[in-house]
N, C-alpha and C. Protein backbone atom coordinates (compact mmCIF):
# COMPACT_ATOMS: atom_id res chain seq x y z
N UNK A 1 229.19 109.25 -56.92
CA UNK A 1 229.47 107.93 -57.44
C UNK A 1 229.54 106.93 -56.28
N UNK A 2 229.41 105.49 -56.71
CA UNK A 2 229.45 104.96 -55.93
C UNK A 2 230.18 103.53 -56.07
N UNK A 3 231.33 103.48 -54.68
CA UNK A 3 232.42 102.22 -55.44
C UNK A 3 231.32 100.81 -54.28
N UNK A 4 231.53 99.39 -55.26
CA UNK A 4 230.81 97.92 -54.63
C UNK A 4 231.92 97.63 -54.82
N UNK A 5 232.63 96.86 -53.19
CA UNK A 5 233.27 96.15 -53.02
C UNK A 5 233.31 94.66 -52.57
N UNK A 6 233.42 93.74 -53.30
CA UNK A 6 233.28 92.46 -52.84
C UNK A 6 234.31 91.37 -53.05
N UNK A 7 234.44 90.79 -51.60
CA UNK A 7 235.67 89.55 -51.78
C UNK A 7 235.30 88.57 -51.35
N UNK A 8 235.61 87.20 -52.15
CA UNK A 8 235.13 85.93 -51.60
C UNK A 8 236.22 84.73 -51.35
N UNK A 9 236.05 84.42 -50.75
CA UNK A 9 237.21 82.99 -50.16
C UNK A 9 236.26 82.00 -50.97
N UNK A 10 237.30 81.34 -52.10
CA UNK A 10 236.82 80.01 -52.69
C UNK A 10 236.97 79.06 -51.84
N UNK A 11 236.00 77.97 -52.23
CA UNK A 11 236.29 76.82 -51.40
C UNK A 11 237.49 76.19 -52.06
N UNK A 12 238.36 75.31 -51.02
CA UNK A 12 239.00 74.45 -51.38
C UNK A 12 238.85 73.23 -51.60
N UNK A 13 238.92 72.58 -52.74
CA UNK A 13 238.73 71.58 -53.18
C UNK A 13 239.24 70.25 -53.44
N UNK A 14 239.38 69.40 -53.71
CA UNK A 14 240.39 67.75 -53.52
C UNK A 14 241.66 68.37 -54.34
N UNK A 15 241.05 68.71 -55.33
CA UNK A 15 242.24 69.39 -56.43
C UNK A 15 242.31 70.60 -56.44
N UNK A 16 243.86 70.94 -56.54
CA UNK A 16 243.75 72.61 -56.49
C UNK A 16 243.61 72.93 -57.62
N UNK A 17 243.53 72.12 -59.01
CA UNK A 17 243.05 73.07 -59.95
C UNK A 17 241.87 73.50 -60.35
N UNK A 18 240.76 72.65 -59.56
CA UNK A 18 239.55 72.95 -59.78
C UNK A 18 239.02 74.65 -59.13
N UNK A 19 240.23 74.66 -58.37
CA UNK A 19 239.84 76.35 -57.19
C UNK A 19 240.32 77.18 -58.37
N UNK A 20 241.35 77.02 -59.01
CA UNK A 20 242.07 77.84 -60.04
C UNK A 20 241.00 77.84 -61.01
N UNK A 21 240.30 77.39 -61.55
CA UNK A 21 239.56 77.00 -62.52
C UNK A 21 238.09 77.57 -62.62
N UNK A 22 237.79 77.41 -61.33
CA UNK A 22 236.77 78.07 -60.86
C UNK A 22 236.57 80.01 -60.71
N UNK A 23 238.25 80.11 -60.56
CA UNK A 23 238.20 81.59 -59.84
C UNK A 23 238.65 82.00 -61.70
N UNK A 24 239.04 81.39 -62.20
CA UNK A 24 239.40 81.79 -63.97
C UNK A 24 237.82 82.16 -64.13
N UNK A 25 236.80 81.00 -64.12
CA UNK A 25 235.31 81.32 -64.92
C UNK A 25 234.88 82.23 -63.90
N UNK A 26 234.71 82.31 -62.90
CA UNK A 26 234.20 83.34 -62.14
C UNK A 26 234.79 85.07 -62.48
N UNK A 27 236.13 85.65 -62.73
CA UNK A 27 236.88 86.62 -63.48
C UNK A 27 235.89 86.44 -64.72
N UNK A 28 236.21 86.19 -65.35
CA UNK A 28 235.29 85.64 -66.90
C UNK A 28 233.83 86.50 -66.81
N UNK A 29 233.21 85.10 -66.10
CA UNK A 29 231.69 85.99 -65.78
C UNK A 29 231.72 87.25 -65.23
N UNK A 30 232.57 87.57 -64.44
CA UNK A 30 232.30 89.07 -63.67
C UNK A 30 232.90 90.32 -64.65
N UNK A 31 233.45 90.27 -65.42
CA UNK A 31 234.17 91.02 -66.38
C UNK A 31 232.74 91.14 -67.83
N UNK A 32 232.27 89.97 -68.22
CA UNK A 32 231.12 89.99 -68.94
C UNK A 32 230.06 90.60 -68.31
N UNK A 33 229.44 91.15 -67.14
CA UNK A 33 228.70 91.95 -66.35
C UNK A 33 228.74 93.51 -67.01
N UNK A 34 229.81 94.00 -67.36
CA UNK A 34 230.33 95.02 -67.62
C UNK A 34 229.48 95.48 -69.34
N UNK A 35 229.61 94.61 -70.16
CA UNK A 35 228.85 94.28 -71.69
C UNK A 35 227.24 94.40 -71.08
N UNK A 36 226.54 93.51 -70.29
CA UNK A 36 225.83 93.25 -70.17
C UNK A 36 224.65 94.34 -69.12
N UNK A 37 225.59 95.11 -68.31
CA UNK A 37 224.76 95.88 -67.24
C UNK A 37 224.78 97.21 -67.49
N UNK A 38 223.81 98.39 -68.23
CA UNK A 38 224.62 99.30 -68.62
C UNK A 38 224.94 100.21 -67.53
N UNK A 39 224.39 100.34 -66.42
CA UNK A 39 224.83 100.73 -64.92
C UNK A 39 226.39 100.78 -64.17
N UNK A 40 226.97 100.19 -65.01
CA UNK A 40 228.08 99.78 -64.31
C UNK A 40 229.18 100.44 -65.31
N UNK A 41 230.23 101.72 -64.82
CA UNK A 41 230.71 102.31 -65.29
C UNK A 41 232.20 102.04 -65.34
N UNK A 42 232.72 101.26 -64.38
CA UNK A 42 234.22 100.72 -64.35
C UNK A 42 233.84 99.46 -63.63
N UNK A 43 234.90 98.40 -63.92
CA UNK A 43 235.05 97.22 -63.21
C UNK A 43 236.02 95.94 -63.37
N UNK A 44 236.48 95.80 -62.10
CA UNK A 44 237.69 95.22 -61.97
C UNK A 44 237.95 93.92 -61.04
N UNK A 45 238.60 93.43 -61.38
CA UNK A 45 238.44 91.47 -60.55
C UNK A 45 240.07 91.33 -60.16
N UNK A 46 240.28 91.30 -59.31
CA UNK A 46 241.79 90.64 -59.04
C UNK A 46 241.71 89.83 -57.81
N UNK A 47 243.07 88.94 -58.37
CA UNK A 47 243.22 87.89 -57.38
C UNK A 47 244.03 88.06 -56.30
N UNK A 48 243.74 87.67 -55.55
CA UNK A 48 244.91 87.96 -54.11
C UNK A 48 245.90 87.49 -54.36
N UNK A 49 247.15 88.02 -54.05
CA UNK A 49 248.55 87.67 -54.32
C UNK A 49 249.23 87.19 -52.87
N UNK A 50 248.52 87.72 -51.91
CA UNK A 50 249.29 87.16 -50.72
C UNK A 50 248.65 86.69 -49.99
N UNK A 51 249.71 85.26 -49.96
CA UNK A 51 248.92 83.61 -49.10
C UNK A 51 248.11 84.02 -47.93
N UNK A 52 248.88 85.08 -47.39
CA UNK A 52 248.36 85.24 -45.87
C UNK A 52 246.90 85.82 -45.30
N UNK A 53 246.43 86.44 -46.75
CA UNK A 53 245.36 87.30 -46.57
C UNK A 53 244.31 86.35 -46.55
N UNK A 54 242.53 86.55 -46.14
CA UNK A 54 242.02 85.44 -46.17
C UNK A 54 241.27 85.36 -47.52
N UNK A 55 240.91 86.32 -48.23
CA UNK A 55 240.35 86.44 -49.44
C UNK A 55 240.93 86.28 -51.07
N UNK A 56 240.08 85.45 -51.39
CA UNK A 56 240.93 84.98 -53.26
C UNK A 56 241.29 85.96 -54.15
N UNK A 57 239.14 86.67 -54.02
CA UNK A 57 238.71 87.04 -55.27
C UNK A 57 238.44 88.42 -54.95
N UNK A 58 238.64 89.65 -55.56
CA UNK A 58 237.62 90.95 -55.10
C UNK A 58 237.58 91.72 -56.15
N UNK A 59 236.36 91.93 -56.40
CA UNK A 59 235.51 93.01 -56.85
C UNK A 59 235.22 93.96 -57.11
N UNK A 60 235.86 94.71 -57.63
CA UNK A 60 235.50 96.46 -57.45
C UNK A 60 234.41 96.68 -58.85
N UNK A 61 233.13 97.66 -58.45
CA UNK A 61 232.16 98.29 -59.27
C UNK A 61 231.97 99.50 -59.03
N UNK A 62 232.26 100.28 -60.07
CA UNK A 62 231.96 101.41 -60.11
C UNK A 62 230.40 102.25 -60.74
N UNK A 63 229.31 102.84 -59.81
CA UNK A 63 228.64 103.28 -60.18
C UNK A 63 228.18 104.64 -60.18
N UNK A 64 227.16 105.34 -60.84
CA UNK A 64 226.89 106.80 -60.81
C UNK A 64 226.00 107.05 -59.54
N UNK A 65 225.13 105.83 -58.84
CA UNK A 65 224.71 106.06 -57.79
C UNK A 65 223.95 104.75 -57.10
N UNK A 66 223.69 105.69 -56.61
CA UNK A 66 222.96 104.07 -55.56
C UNK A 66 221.85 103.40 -56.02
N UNK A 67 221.02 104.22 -57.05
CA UNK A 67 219.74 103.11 -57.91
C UNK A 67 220.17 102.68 -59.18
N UNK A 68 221.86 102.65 -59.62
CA UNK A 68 221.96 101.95 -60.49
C UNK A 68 223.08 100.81 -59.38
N UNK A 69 222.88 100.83 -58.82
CA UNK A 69 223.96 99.59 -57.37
C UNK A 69 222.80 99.00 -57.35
N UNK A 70 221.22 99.39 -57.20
CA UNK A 70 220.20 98.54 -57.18
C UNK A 70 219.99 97.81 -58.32
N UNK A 71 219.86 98.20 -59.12
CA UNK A 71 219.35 98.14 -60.39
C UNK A 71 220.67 96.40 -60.73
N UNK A 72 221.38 96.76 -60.69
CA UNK A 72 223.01 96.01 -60.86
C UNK A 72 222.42 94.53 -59.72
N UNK A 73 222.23 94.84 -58.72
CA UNK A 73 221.81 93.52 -57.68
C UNK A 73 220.55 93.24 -58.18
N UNK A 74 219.85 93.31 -58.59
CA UNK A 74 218.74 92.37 -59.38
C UNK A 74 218.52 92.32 -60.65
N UNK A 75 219.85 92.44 -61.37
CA UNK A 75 219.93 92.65 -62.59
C UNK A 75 219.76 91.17 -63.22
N UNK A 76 219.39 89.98 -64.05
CA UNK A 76 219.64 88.84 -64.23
C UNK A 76 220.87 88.20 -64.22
N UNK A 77 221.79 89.12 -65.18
CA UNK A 77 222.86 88.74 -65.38
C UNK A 77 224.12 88.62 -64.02
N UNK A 78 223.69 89.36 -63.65
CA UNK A 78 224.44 89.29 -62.11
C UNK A 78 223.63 88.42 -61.34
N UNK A 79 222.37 88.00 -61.14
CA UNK A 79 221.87 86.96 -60.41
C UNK A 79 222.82 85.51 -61.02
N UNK A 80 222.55 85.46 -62.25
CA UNK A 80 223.27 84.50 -62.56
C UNK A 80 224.37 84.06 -62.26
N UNK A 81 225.61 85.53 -61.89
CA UNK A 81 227.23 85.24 -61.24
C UNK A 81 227.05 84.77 -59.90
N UNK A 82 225.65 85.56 -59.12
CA UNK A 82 225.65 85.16 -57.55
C UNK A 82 225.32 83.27 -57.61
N UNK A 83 224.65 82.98 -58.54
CA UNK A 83 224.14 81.52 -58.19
C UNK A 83 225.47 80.97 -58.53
N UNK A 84 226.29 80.95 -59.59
CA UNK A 84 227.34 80.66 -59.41
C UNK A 84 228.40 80.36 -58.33
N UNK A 85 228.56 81.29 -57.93
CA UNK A 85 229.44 81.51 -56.65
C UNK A 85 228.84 81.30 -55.58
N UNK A 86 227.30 81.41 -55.20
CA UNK A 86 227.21 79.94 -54.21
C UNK A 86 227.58 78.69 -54.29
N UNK A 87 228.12 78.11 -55.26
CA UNK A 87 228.62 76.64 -55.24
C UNK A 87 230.31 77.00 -55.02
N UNK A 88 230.56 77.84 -55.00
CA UNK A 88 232.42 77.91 -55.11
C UNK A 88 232.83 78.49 -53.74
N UNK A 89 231.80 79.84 -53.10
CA UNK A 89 233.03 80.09 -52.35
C UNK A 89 232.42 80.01 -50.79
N UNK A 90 233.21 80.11 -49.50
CA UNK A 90 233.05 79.74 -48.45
C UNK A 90 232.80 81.38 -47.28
N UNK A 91 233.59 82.20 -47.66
CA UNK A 91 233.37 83.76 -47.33
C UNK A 91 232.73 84.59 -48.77
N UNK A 92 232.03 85.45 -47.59
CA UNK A 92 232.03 86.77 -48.56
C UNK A 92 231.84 88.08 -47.94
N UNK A 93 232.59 89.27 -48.09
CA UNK A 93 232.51 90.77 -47.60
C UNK A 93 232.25 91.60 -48.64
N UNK A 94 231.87 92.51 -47.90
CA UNK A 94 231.25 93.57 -49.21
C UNK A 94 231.19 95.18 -48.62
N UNK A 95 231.14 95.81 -49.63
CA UNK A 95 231.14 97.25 -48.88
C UNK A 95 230.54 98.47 -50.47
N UNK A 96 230.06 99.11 -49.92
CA UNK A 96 229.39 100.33 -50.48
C UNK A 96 229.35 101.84 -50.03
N UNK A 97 230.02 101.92 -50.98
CA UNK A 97 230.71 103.62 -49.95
C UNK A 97 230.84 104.84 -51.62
N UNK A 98 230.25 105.72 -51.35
CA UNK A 98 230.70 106.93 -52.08
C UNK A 98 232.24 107.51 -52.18
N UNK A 99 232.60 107.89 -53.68
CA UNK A 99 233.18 108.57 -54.05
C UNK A 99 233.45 109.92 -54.51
């Protein structure tokens, strides 16, 4: 199996509720991935709880292997979350590692 890890630093914005707002529809869309990709066997979105860390948002995907991790990155529906989140966030890390 194989766990995708990804965290992104939203941008900050004039208003802080637009960052809140943003990281709500972004959860949203990334949780609808799950309906939509049948590759993707668990998946989970949480928000950072502590100020100090540098990351908002992260990602966890769970897959059966590495050509459905492909399959998942050029999937439409996930192109669609990435174009998204080029307009919102300022970092991003990622990681791909077996289970």
């Amino acid at each position: 199996m194989i766990r995708h890890i990804v965290m992104w630093k939203l941008k900050d914005f004039p208003k802080a509720e637009i960052k809140a707002l943003n990281a709500d529809r972004l959860k949203v869309e990334l949780y609808a991935l799950k309906k939509e990709i049948v590759q993707i066997k668990a998946l989970n979105v949480g928000f950072n709880i502590n100020t100090e860390n540098e990351y908002d948002v992260m990602l966890e995907v769970i897959f059966d292997n590495f050509d459905d991790l492909m399959i998942y990155q050029k999937h439409p529906a996930h192109l669609r979350v990435v174009e998204f989140l080029k307009t919102i966030r300022d970092l991003k890390a990622a990681i791909d590692f077996e289970i």
